[in-house]
N, C-alpha and C. Protein backbone atom coordinates (compact mmCIF):
# COMPACT_ATOMS: atom_id res chain seq x y z
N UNK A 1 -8.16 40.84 84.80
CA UNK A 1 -9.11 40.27 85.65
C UNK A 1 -8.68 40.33 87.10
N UNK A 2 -9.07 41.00 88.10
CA UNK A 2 -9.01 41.03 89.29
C UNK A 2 -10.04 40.46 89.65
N UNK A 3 -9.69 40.17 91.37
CA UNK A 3 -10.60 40.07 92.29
C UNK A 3 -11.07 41.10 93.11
N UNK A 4 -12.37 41.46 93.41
CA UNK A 4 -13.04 42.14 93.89
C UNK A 4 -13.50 41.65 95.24
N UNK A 5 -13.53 40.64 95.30
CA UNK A 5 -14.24 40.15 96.36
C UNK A 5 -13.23 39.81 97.64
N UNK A 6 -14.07 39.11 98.96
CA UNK A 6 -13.53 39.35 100.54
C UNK A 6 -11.98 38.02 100.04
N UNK A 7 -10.81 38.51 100.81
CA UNK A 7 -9.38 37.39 100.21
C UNK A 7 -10.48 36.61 101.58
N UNK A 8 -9.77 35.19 100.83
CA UNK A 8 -9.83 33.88 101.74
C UNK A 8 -8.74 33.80 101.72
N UNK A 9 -8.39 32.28 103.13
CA UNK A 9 -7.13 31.77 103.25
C UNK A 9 -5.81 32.19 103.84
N UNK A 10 -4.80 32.21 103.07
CA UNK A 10 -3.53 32.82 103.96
C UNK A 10 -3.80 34.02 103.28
N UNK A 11 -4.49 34.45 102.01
CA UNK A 11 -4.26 36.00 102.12
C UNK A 11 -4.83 36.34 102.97
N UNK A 12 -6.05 36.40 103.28
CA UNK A 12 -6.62 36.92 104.22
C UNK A 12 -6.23 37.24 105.70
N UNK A 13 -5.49 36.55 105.71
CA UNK A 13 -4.42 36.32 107.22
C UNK A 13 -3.35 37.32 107.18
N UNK A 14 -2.72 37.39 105.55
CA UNK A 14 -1.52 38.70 105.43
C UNK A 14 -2.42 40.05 105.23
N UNK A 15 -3.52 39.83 104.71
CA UNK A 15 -4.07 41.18 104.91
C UNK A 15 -4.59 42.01 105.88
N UNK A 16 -4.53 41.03 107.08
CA UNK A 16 -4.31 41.87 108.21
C UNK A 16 -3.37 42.55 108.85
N UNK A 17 -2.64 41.87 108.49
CA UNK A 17 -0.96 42.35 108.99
C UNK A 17 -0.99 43.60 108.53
N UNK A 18 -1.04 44.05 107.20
CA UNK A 18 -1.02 45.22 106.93
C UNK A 18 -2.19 46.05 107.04
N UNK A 19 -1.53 47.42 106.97
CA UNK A 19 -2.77 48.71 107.13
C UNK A 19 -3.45 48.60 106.67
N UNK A 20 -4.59 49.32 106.26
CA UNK A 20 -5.72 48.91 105.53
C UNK A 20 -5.71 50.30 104.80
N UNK A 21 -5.39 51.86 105.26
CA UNK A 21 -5.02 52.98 105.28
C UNK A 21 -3.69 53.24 103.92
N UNK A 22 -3.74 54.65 103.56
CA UNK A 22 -2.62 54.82 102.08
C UNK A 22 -1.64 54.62 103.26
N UNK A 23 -0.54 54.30 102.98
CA UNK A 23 1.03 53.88 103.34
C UNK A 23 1.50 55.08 103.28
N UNK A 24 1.85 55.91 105.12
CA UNK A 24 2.52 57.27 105.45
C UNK A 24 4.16 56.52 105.73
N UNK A 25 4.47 55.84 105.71
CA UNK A 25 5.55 55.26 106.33
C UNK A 25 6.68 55.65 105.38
N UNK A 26 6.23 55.42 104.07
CA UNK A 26 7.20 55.25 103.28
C UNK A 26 7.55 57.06 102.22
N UNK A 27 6.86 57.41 103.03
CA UNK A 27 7.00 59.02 102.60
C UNK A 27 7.93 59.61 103.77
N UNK A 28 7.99 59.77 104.87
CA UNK A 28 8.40 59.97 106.16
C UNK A 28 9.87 60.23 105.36
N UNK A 29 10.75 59.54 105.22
CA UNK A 29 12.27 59.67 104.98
C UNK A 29 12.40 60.79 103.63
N UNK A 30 11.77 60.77 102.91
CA UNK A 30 11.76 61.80 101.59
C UNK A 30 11.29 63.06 102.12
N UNK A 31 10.04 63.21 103.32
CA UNK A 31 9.96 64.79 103.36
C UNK A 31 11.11 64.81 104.51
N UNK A 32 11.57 63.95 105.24
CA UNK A 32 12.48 64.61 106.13
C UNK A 32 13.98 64.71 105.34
N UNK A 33 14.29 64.29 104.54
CA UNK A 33 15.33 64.52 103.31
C UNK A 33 14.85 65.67 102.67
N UNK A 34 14.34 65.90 102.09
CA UNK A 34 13.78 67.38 101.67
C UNK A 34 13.57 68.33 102.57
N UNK A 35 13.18 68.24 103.76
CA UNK A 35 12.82 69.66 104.78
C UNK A 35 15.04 70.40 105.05
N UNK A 36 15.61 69.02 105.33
CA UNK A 36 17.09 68.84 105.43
C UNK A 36 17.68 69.90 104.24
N UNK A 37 17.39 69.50 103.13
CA UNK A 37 18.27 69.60 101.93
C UNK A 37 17.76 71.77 101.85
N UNK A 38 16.31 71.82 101.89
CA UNK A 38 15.92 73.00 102.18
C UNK A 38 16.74 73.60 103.30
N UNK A 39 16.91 73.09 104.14
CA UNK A 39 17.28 73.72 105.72
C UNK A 39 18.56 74.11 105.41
N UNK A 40 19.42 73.21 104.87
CA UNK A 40 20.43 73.32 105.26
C UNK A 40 20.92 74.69 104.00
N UNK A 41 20.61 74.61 102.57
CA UNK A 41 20.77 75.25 101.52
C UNK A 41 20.25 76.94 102.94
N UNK A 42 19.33 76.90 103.11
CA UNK A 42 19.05 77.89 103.38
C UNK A 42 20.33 78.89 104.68
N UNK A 43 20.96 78.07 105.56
CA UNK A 43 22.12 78.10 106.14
C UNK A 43 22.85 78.61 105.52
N UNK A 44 23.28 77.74 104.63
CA UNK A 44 24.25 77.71 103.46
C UNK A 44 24.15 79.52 102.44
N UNK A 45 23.29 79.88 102.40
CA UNK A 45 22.91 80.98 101.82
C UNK A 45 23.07 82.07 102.81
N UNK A 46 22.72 81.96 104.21
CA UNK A 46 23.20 83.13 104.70
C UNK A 46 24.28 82.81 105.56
N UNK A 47 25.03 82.03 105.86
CA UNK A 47 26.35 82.23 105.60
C UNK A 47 27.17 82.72 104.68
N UNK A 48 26.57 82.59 103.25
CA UNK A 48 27.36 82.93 102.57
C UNK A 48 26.99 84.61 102.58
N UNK A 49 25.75 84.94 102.30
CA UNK A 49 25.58 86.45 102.36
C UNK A 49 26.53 87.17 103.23
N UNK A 50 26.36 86.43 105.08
CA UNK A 50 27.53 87.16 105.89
C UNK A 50 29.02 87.27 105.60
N UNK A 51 29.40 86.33 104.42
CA UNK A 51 30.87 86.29 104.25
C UNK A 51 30.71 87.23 102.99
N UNK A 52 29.61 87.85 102.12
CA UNK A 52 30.01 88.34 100.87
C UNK A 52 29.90 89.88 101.60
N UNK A 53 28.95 89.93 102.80
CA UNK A 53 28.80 91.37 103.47
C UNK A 53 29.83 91.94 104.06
N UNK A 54 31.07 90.91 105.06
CA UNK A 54 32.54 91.02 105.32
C UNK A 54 33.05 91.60 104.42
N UNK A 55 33.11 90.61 103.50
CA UNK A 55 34.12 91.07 102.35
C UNK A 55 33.70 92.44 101.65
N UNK A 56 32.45 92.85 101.72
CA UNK A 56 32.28 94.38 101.36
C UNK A 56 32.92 95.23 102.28
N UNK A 57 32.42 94.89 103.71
CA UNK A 57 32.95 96.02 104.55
C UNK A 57 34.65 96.00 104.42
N UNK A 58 35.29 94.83 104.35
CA UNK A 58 36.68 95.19 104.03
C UNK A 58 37.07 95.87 102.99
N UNK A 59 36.28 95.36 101.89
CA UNK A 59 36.62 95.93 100.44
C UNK A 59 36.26 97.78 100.75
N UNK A 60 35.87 97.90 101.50
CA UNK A 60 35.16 100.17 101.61
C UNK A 60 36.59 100.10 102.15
N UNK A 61 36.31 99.42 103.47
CA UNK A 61 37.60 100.20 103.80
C UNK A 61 39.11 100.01 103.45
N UNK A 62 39.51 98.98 102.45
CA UNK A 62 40.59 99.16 101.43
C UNK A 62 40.54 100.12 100.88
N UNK A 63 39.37 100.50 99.86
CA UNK A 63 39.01 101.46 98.82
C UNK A 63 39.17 103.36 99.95
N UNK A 64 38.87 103.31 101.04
CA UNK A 64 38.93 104.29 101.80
C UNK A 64 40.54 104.67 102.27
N UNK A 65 41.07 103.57 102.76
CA UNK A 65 42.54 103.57 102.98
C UNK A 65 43.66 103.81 101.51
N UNK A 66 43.10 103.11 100.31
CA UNK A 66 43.66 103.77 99.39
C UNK A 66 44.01 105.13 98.43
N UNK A 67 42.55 105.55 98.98
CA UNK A 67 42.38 107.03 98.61
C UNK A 67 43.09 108.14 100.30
N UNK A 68 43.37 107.73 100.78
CA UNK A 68 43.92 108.18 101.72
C UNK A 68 45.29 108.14 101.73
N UNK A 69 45.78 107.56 101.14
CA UNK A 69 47.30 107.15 100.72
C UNK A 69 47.31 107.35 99.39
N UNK A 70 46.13 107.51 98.41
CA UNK A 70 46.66 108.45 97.08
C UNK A 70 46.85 109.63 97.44
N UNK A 71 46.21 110.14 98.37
CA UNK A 71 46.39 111.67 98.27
C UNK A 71 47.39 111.97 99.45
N UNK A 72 48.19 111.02 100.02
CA UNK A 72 49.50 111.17 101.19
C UNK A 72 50.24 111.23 99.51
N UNK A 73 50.20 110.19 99.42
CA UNK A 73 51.39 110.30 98.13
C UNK A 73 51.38 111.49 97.29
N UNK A 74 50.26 112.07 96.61
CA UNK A 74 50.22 113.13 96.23
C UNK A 74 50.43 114.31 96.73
N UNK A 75 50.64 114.28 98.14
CA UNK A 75 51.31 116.09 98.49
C UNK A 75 52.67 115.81 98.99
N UNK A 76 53.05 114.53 99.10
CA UNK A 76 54.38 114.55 99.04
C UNK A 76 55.06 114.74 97.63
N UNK A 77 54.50 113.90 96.66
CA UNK A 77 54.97 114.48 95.62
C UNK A 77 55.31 115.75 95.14
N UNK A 78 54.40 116.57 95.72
CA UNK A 78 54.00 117.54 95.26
C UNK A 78 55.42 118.71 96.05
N UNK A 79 55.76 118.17 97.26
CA UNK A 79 56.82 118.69 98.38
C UNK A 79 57.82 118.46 97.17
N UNK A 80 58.50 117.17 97.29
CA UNK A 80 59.58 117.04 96.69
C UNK A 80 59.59 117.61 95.26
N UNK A 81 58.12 117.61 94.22
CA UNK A 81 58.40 119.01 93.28
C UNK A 81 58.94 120.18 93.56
N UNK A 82 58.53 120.98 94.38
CA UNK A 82 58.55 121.87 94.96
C UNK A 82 59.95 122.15 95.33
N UNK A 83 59.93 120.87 96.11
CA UNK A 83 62.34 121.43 96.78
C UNK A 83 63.05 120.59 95.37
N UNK A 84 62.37 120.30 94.08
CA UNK A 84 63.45 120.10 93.29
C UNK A 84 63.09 121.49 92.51
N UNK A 85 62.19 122.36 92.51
CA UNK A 85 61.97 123.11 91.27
C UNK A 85 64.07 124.14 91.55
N UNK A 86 63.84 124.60 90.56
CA UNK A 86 64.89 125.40 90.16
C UNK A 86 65.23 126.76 91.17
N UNK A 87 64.68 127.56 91.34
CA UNK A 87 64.44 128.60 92.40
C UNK A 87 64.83 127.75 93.74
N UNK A 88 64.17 126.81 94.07
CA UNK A 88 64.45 125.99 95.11
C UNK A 88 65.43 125.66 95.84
N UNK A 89 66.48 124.79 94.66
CA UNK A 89 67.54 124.42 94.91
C UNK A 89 68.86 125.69 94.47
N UNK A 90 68.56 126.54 93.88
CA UNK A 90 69.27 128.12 93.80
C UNK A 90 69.56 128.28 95.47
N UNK A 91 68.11 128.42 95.92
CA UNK A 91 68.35 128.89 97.57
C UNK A 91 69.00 128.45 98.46
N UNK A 92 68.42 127.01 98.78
CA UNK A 92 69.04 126.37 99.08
C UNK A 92 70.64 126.11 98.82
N UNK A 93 71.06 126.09 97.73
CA UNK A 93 72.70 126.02 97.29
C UNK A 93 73.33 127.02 98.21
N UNK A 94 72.80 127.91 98.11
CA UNK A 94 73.13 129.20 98.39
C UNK A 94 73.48 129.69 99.72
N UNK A 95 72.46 128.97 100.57
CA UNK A 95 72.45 129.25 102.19
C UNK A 95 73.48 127.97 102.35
N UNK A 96 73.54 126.87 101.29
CA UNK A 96 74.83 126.04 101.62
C UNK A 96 76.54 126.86 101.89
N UNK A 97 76.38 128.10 101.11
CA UNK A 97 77.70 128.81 100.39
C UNK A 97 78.20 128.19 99.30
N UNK A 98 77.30 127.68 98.55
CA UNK A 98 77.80 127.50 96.65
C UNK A 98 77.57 128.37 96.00
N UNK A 99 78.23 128.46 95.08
CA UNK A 99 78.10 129.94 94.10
C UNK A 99 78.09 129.17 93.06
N UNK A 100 77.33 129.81 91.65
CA UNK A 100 77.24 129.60 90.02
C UNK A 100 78.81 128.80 89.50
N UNK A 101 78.53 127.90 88.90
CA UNK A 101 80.03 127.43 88.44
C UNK A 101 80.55 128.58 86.72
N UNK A 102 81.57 128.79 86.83
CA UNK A 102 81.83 129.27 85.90
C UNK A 102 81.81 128.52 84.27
N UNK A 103 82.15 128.94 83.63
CA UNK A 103 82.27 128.51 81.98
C UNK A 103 83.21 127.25 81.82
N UNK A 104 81.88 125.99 81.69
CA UNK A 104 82.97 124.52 81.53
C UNK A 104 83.71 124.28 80.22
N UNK A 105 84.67 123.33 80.58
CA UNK A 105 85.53 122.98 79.31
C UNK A 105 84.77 121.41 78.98
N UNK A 106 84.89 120.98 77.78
CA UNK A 106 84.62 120.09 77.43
C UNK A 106 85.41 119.02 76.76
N UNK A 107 85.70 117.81 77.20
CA UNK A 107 86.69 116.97 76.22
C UNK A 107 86.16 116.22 75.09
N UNK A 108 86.16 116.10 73.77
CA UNK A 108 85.90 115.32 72.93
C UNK A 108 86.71 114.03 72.83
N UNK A 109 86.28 113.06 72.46
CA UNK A 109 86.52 111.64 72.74
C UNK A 109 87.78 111.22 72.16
N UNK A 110 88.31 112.40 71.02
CA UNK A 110 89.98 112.15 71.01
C UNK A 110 90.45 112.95 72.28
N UNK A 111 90.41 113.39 73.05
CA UNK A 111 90.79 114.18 74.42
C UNK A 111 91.82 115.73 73.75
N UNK A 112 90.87 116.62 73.33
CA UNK A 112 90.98 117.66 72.63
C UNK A 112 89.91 117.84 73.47
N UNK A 113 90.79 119.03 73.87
CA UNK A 113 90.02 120.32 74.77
C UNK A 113 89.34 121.12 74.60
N UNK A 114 87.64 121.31 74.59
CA UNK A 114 87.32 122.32 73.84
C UNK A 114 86.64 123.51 74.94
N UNK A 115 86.69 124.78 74.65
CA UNK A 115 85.95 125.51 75.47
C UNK A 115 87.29 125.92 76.54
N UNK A 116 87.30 127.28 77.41
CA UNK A 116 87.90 127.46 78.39
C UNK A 116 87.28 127.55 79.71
N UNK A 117 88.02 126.78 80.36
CA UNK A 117 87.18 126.78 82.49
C UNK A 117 87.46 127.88 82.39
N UNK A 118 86.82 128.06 83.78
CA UNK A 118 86.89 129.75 84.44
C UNK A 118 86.43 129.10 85.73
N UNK A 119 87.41 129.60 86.70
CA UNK A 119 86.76 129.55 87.99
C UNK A 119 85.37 130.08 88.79
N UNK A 120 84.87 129.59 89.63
CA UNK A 120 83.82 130.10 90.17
C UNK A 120 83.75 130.94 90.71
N UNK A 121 83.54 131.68 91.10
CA UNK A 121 83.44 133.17 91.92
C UNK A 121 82.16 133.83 92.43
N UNK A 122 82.21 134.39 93.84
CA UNK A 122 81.29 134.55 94.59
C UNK A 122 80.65 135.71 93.97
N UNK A 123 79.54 135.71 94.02
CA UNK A 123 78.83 137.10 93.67
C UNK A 123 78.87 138.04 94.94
N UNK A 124 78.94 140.04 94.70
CA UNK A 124 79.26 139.84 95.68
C UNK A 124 78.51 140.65 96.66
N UNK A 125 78.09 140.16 97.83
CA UNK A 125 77.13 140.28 98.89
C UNK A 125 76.27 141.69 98.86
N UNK A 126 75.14 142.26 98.78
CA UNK A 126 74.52 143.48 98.70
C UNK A 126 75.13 143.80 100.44
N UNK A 127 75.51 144.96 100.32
CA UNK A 127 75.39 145.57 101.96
C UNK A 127 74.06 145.98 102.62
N UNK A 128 74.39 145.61 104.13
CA UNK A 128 73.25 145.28 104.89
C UNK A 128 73.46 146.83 105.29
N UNK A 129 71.93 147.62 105.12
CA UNK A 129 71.73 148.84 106.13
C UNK A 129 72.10 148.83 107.46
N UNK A 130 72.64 149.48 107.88
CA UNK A 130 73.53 149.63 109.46
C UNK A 130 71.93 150.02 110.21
N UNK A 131 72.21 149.71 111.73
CA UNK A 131 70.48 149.62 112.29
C UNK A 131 70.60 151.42 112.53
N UNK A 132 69.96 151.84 112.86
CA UNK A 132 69.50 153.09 112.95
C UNK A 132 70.41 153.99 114.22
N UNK A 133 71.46 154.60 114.49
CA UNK A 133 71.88 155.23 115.68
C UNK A 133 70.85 155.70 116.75
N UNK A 134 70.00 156.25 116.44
CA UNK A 134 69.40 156.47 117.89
C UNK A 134 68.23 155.41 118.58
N UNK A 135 68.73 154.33 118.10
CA UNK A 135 67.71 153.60 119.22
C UNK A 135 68.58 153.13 119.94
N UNK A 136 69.72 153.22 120.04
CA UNK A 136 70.67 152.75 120.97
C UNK A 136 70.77 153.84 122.42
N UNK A 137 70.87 153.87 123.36
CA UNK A 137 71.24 154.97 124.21
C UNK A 137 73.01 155.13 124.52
N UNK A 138 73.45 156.45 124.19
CA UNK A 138 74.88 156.56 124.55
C UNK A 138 75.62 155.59 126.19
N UNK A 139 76.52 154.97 125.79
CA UNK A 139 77.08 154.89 126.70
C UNK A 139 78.18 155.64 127.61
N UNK A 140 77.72 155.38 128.92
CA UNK A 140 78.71 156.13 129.51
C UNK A 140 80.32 155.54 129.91
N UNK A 141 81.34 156.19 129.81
CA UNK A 141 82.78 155.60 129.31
C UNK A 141 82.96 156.04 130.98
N UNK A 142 84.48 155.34 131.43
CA UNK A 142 85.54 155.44 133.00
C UNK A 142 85.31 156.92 132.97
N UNK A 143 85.82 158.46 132.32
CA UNK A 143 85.74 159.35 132.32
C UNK A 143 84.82 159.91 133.05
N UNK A 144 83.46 159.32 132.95
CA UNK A 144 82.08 160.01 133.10
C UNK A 144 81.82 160.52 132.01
N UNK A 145 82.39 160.62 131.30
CA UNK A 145 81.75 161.53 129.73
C UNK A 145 80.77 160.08 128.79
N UNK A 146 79.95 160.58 128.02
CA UNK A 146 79.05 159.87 127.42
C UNK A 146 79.64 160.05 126.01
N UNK A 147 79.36 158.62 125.63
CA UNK A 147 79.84 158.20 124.28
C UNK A 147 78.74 157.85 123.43
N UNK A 148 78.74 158.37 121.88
CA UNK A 148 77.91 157.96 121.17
C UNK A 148 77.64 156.43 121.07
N UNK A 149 76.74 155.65 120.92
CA UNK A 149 76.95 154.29 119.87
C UNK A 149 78.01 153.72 119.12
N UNK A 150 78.98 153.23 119.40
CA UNK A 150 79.91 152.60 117.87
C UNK A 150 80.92 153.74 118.12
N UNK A 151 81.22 155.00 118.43
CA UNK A 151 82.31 155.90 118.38
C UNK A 151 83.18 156.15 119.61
N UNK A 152 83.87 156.54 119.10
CA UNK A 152 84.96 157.16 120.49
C UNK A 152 84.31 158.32 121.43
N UNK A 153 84.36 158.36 122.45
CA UNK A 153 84.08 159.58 123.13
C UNK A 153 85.15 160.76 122.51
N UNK A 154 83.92 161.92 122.91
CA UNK A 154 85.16 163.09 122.16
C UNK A 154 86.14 163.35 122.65
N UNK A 155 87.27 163.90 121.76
CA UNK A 155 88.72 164.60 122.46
C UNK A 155 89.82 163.22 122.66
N UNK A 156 88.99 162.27 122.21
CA UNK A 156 89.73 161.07 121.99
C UNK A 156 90.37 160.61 120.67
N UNK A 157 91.22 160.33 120.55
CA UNK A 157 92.03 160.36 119.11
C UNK A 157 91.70 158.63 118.74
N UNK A 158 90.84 158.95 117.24
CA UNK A 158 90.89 157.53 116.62
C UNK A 158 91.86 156.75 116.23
N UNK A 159 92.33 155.53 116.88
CA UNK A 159 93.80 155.00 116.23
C UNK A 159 93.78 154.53 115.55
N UNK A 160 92.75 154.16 114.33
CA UNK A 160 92.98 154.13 113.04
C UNK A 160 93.22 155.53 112.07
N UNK A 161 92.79 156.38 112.39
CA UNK A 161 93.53 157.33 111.94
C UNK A 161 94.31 157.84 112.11
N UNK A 162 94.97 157.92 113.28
CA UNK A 162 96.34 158.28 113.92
C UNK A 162 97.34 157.14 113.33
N UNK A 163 96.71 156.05 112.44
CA UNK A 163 97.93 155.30 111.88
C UNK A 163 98.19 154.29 112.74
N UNK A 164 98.15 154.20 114.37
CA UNK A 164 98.39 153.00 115.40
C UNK A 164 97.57 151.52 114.93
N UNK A 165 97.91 150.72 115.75
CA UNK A 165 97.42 149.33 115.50
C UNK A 165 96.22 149.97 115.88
N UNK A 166 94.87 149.02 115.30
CA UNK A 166 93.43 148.95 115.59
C UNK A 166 93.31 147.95 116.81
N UNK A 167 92.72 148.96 118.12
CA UNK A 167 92.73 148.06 119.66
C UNK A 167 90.90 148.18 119.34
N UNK A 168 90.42 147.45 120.75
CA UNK A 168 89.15 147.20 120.36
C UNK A 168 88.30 148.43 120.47
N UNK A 169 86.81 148.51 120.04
CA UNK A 169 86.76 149.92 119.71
C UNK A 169 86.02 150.65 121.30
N UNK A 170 86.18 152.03 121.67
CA UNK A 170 86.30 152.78 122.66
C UNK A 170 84.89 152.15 123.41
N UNK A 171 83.85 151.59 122.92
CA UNK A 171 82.60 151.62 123.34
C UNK A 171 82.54 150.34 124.03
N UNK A 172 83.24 149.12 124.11
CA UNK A 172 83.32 148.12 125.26
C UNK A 172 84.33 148.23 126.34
N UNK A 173 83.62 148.25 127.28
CA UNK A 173 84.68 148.68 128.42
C UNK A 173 85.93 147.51 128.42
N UNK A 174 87.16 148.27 129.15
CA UNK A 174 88.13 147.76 129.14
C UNK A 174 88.21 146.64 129.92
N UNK A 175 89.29 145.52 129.56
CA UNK A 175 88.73 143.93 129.90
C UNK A 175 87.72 142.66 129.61
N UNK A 176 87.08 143.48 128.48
CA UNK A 176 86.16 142.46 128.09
C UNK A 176 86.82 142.07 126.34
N UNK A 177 86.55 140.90 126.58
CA UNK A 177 87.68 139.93 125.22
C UNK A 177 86.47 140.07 123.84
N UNK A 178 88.03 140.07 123.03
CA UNK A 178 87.09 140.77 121.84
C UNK A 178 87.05 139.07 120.86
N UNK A 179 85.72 139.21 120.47
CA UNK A 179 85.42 138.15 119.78
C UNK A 179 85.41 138.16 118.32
N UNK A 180 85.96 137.68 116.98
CA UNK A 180 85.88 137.69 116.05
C UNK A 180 85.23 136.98 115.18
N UNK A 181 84.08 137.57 113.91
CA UNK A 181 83.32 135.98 113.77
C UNK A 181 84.20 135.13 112.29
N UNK A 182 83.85 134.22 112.30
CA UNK A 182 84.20 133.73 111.10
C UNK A 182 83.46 132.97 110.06
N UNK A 183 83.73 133.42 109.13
CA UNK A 183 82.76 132.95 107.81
C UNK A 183 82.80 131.43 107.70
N UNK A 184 81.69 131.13 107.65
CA UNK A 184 81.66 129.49 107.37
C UNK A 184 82.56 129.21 105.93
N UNK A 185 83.07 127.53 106.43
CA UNK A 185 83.68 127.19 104.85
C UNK A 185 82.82 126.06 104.63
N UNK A 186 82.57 125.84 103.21
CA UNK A 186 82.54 124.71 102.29
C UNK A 186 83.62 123.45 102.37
N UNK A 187 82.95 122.11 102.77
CA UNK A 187 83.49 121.47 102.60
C UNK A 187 84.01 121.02 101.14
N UNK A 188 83.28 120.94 100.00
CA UNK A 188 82.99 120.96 98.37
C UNK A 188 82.64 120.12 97.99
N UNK A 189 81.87 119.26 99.09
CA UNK A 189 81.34 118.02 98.75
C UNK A 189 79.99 118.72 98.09
């Protein structure tokens, strides 16, 4: 059972006080809490997109820098194959002045000798073709007479065949110091 009809009295007095209109007042804090909670999520989302888009562009260029350094690593590898293969280190030994080791001995664990050493020994050098005599032009000797390349002028007696000590040979003029070369040694390290 309600009343329908005009309030008397003190209601009538509180029913002025209030609106007469639906009540906007009490909505006000919920859409501005909701426009917030939207707003901010939405922030929240592309911030995060910009930090997942960073992290891509770093992640390429890890993935770019790694393949750039697989394949550094891979032709170095590929070097140091190369100066370990067998042929390699032959040459190399070689322009060191090491030669092939000869036939090893072996000790068995009662120290019984098995097998005989043999020293190492140089293989021995192919001879180098001498350069060609006439691209040199004869020199001319104190005499005035002209001397082949490398020989004595004629009518001159060789003193290695005459048996005398070997002086330096006829084709550097006299006073100039004779130089001898010498073969590199091995330390045997």
């Amino acid at each position: 059972m309600s009343r329908k009809g005009p309030l008397k009295g003190r209601a009538a007095r509180l029913g002025r006080l209030m609106p007469s209109g639906p009540s906007t007042a009490a909505r006000t804090p919920f859409v501005l809490l909701v426009v917030l909670l939207l707003g901010g999520g939405l922030i929240t989302l592309l911030l995060l997109n910009s930090a997942l888009n960073e992290g891509s562009f770093k992640l390429s260029e890890l993935r770019k820098k790694t393949t750039e350094l697989t394949d550094e690593e891979q032709a170095l590898q590929r070097d140091v194959d190369d100066s370990a293969a067998p042929d390699a280190l032959e040459r190399r030994a070689r322009e060191l002045g090491m030669v092939p080791g000869g036939s090893p001995a072996f000790l068995d664990p009662d120290g019984k000798v098995r097998g005989v050493p043999s020293k190492a020994t140089s293989p021995k050098p192919s001879p180098k073709p001498a350069p060609p005599a006439a691209a040199t032009p004869p020199v001319q000797s104190d005499a005035g007479r002209t001397t082949p390349p490398g020989g004595t002028p004629p009518g001159t007696p060789d003193p290695q065949k005459a048996g005398g000590p070997p002086g330096p040979p006829a084709s550097t003029p006299p006073g100039t110091p004779q130089t001898t070369a010498t073969a590199p040694t091995t330390s045997g390290r």
